[in-house]
Protein backbone atom coordinates (compact mmCIF):
# COMPACT_ATOMS: atom_id res chain seq x y z
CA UNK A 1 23.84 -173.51 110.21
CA UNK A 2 24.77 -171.21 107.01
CA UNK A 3 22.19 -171.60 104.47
CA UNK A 4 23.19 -168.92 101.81
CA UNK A 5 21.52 -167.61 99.12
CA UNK A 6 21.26 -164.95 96.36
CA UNK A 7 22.81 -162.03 98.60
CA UNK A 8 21.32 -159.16 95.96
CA UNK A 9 17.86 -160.38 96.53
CA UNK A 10 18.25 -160.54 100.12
CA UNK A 11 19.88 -156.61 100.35
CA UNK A 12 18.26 -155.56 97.43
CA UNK A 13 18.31 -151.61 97.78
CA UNK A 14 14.77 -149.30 97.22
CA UNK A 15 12.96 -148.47 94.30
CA UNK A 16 14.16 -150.97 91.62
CA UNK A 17 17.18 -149.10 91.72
CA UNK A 18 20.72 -151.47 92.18
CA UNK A 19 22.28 -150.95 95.10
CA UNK A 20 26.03 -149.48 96.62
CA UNK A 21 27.99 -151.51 98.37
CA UNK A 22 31.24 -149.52 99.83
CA UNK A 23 34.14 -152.04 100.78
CA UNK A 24 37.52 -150.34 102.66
CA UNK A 25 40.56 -151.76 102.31
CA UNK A 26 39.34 -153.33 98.72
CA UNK A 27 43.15 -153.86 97.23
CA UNK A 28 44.45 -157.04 98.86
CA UNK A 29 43.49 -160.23 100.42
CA UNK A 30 39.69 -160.75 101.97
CA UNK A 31 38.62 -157.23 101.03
CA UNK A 32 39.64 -157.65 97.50
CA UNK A 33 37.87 -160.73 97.28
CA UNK A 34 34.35 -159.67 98.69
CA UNK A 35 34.77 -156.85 96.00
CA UNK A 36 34.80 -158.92 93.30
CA UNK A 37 32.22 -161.67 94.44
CA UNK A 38 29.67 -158.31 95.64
CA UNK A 39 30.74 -156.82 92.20
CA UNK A 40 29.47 -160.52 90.47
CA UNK A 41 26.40 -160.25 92.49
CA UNK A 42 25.17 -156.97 90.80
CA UNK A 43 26.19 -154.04 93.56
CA UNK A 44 27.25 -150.69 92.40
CA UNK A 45 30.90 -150.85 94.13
CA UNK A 46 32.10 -147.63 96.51
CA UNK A 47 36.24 -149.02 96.28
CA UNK A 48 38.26 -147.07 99.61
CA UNK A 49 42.00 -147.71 99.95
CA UNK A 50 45.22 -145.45 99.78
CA UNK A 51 46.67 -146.58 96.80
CA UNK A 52 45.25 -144.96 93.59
CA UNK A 53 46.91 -147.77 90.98
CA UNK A 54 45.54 -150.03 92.63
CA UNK A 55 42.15 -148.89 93.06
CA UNK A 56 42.00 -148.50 89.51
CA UNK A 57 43.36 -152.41 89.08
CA UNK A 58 40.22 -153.39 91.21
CA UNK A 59 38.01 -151.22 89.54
CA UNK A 60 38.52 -152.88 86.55
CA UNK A 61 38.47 -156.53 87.93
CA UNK A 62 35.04 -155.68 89.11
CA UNK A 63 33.65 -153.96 86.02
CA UNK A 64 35.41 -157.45 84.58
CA UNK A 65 32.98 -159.13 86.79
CA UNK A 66 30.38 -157.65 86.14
CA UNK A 67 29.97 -154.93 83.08
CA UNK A 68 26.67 -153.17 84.40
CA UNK A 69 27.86 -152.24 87.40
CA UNK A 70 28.88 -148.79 88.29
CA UNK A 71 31.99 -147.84 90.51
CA UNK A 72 33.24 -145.03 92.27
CA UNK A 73 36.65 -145.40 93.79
CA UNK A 74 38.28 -142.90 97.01
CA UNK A 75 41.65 -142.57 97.67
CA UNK A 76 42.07 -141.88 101.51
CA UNK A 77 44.69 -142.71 103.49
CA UNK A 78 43.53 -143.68 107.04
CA UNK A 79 46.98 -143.89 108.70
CA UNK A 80 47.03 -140.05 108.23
CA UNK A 81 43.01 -139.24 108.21
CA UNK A 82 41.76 -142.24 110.67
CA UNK A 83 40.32 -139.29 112.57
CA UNK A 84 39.81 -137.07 110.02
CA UNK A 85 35.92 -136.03 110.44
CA UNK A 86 36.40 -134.71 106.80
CA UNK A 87 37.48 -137.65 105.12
CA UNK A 88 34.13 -139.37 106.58
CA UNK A 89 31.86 -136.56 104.86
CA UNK A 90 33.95 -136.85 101.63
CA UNK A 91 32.76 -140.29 101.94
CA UNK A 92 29.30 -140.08 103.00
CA UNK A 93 28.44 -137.08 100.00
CA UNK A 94 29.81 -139.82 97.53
CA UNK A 95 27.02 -142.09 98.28
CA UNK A 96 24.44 -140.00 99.67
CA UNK A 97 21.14 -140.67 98.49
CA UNK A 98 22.61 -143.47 96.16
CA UNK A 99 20.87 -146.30 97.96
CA UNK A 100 23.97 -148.21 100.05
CA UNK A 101 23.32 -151.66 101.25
CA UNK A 102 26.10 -153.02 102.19
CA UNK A 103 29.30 -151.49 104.26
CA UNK A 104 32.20 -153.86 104.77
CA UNK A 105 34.83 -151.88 107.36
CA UNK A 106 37.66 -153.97 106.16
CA UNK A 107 40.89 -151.75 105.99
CA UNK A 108 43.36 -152.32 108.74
CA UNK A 109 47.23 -153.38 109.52
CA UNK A 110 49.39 -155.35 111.40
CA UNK A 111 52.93 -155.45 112.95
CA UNK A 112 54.13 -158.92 114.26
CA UNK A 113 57.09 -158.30 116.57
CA UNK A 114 58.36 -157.53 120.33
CA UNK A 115 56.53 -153.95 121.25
CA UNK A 116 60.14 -152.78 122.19
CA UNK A 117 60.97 -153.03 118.51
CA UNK A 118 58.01 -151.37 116.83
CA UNK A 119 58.00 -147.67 116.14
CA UNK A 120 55.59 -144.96 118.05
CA UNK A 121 54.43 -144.47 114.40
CA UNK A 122 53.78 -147.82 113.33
CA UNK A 123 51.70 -148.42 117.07
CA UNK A 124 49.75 -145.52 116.23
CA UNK A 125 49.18 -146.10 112.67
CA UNK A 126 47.83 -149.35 113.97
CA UNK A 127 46.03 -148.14 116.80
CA UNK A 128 44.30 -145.87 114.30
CA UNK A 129 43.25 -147.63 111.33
CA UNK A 130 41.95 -150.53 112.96
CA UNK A 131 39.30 -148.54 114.76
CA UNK A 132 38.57 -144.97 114.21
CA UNK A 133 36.80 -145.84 110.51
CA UNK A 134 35.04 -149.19 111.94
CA UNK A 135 33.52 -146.57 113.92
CA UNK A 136 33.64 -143.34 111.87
CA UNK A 137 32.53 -144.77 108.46
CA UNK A 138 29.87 -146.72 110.34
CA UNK A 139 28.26 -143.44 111.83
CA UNK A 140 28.44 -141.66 108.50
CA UNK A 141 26.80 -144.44 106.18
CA UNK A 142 24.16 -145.17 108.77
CA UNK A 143 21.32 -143.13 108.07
CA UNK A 144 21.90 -144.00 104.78
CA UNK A 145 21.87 -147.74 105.69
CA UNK A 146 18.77 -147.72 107.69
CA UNK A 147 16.68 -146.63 104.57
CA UNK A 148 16.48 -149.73 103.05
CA UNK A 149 17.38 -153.70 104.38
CA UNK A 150 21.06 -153.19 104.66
CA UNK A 151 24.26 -155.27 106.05
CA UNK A 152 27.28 -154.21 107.97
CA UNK A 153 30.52 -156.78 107.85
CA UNK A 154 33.15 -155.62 109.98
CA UNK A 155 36.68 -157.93 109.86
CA UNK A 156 37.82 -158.63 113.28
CA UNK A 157 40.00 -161.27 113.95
CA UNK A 158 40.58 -164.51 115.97
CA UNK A 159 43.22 -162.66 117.64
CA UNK A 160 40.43 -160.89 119.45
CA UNK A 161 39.56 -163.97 121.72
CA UNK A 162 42.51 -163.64 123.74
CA UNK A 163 45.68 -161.57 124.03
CA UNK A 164 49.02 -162.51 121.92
CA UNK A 165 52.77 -161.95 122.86
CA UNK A 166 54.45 -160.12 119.80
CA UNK A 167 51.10 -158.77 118.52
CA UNK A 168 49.65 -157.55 121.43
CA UNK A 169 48.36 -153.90 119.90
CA UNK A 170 46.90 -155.80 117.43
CA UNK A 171 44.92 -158.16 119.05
CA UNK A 172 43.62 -155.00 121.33
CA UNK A 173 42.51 -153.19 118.03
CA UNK A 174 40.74 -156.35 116.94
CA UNK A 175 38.90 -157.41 120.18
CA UNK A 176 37.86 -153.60 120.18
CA UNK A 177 36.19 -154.31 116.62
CA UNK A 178 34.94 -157.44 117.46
CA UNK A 179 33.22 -155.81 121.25
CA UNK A 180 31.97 -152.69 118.80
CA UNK A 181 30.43 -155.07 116.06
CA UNK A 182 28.89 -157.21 118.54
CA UNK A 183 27.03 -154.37 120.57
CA UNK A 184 25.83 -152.85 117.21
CA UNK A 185 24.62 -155.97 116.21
CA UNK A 186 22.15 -155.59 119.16
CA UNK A 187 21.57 -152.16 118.39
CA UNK A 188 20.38 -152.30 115.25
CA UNK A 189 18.60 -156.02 115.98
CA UNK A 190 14.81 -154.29 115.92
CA UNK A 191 16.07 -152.04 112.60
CA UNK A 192 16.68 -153.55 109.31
CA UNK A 193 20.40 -153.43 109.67
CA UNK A 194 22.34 -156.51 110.55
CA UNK A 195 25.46 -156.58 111.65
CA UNK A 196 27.73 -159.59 110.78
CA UNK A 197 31.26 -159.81 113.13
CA UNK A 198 33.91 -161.37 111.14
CA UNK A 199 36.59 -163.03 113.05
CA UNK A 200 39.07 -165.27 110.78
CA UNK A 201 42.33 -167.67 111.74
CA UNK A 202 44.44 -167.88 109.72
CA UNK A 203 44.10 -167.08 105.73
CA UNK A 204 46.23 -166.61 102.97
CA UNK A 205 46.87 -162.69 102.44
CA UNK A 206 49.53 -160.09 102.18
CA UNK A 207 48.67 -159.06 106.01
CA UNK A 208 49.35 -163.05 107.03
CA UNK A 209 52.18 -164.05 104.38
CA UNK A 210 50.99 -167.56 104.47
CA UNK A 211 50.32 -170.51 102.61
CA UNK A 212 46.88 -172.76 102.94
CA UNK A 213 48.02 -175.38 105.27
CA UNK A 214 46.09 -178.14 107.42
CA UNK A 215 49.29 -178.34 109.91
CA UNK A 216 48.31 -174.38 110.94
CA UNK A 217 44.70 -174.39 109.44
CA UNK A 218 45.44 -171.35 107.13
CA UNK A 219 42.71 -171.22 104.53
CA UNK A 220 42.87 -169.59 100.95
CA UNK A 221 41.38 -166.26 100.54
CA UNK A 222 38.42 -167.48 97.72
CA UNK A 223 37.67 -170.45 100.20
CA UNK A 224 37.20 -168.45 103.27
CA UNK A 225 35.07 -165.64 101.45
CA UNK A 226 33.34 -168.27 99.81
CA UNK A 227 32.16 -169.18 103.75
CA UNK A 228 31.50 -165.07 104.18
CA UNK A 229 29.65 -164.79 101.31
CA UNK A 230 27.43 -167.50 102.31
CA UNK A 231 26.81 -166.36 106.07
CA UNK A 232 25.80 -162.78 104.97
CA UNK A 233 23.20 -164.11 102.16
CA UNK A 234 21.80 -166.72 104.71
CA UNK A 235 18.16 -166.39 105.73
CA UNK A 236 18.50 -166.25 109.41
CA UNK A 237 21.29 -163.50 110.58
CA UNK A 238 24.34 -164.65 110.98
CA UNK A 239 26.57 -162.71 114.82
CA UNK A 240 29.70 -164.47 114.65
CA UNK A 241 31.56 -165.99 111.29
CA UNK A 242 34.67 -167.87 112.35
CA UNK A 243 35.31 -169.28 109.22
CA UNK A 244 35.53 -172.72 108.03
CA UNK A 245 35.05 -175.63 110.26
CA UNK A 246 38.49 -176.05 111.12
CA UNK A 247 38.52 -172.40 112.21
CA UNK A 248 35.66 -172.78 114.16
CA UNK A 249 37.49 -175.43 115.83
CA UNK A 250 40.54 -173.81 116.76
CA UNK A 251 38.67 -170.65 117.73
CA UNK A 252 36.76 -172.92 120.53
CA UNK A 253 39.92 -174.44 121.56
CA UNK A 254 41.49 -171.13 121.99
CA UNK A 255 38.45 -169.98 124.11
CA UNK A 256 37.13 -172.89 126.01
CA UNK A 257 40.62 -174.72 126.82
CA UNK A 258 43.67 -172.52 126.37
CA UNK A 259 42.52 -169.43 127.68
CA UNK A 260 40.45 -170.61 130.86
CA UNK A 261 42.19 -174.35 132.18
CA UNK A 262 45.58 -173.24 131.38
CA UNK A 263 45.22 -169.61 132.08
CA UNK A 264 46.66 -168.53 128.49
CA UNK A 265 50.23 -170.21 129.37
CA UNK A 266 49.60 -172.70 125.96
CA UNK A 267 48.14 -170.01 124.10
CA UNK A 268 51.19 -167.53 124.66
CA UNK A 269 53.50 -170.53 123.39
CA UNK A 270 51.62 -171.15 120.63
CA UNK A 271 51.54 -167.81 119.85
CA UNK A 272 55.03 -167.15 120.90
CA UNK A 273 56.85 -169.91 118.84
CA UNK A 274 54.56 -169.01 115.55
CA UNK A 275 56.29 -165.37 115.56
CA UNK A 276 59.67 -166.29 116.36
CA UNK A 277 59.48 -168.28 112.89
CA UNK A 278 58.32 -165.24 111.12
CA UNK A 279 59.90 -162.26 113.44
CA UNK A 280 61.72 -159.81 111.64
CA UNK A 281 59.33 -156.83 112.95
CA UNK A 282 57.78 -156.68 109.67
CA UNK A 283 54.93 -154.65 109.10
CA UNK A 284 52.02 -156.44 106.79
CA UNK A 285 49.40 -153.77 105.39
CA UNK A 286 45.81 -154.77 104.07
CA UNK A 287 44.56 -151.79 103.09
């Protein structure tokens, strides 16, 4: 059971001091949102994403949330510096000693499509982005993280409980964040650090192009952050957040009934006959 509460008193940095939280991938969909809800809640905001302009839009939208805040925003682009050691320090100086408390690993893209179709680039752009800084950032930020009662969110995805026809590099990328969160989660269990493994269905965002729905179960962005928000202020630590109920749902369906009794045959078709309405090897970025 999520029982949330005020998530600035539960992460509340050292010293009397407000703390950082640093969000990647903090210009569309779910990463925008917890920006402006952790920018509402009083956090200093650390903004990460390629696109300069838009940085600057969010920065604003937060300040506009909240007008004592502070906020520092990077442009990096992780396609080209996913395993670019540098990029990490440039990071880590920026918030060095500032008091961080909360790192959401959020950036990341998709291509929906037959593999045959997809450019080498595109495969390893994906490849790339939607591990190297889960990892990476995470290994920077943590000393800094383990100085105070902190909170790590990483976005994984319900593609990660079982492989899918027509995004099958993506679903790898996600059950590798989901497998990485998880065993950090136990890592850091005896620290002050928890780890919170985010794995969605579907919700309404550039990376998704779709609607709110109850015939697919797609959720609006505010609703299903509004369940995030909730899970990482609750009092007991939350593993796992599927999402809303339905999610939850059609997460355990996936898991307990498609993948085991029917060996993944109804999951491929499900799968399979949701792409073919959207197939035109488009590439959706959330970053």
């Amino acid at each position: 059971m999520v029982n949330g509460g005020s998530l600035i008193n539960k992460f509340p940095g050292s010293n009397g001091k407000r703390p950082w939280a640093v969000v990647t991938g903090c210009t569309a969909g779910i990463g925008e949102e917890i920006s402006y809800r952790l920018a509402k809640e009083g956090y200093n905001m650390v903004l990460i994403s390629r696109s300069i302009d838009k940085l600057k839009a969010v920065e604003v939208n937060c300040k506009n949330q909240n007008q004592e805040i502070q906020t520092k925003i990077i442009q990096v682009d992780l396609s080209k510096n996913a395993v670019n050691l540098e990029a990490y320090k440039l990071i880590r100086d920026q918030v060095n000693g500032q008091g961080v408390s909360i790192l959401v690993n959020n950036a990341g893209v998709a291509t929906v499509g037959y593999l045959k179709d997809q450019s080498a680039e595109s495969i390893r752009d994906m490849a790339l982005v939607n591990t190297f800084p889960y990892i990476l950032l995470t290994c920077a930020l943590l000393p800094e993280l383990e100085k105070n009662k902190s909170l790590i969110v990483n976005l994984a995805s319900s593609a990660s409980w079982q492989p899918g026809p027509y995004q099958a590099i993506y679903a790898c990328t996600k059950a590798f964040d989901r497998f990485f969160s998880d065993a950090l989660y136990s890592e850091l269990k005896s620290k002050q650090v928890e780890v919170l493994t985010v794995c969605p269905m579907y919700v309404q965002t550039n990376m998704t192009g779709m609607e709110p729905s109850w015939k697919t179960g797609a959720t609006s962005c505010p609703a299903f952050v509004d369940k995030a928000m909730k899970a990482c202020s609750n009092s007991t630590p939350v593993r796992i957040l599927v999402g809303p109920p339905f999610h939850t749902i059609q997460t355990l369906i996936n898991k307990m009934v498609l993948s085991s009794l029917f060996n993944y045959r109804i999951a491929y078709q499900i799968i399979e006959n949701f792409c073919r309405k959207i197939y035109d090897s488009k590439e959706f970025a959330n970053k």
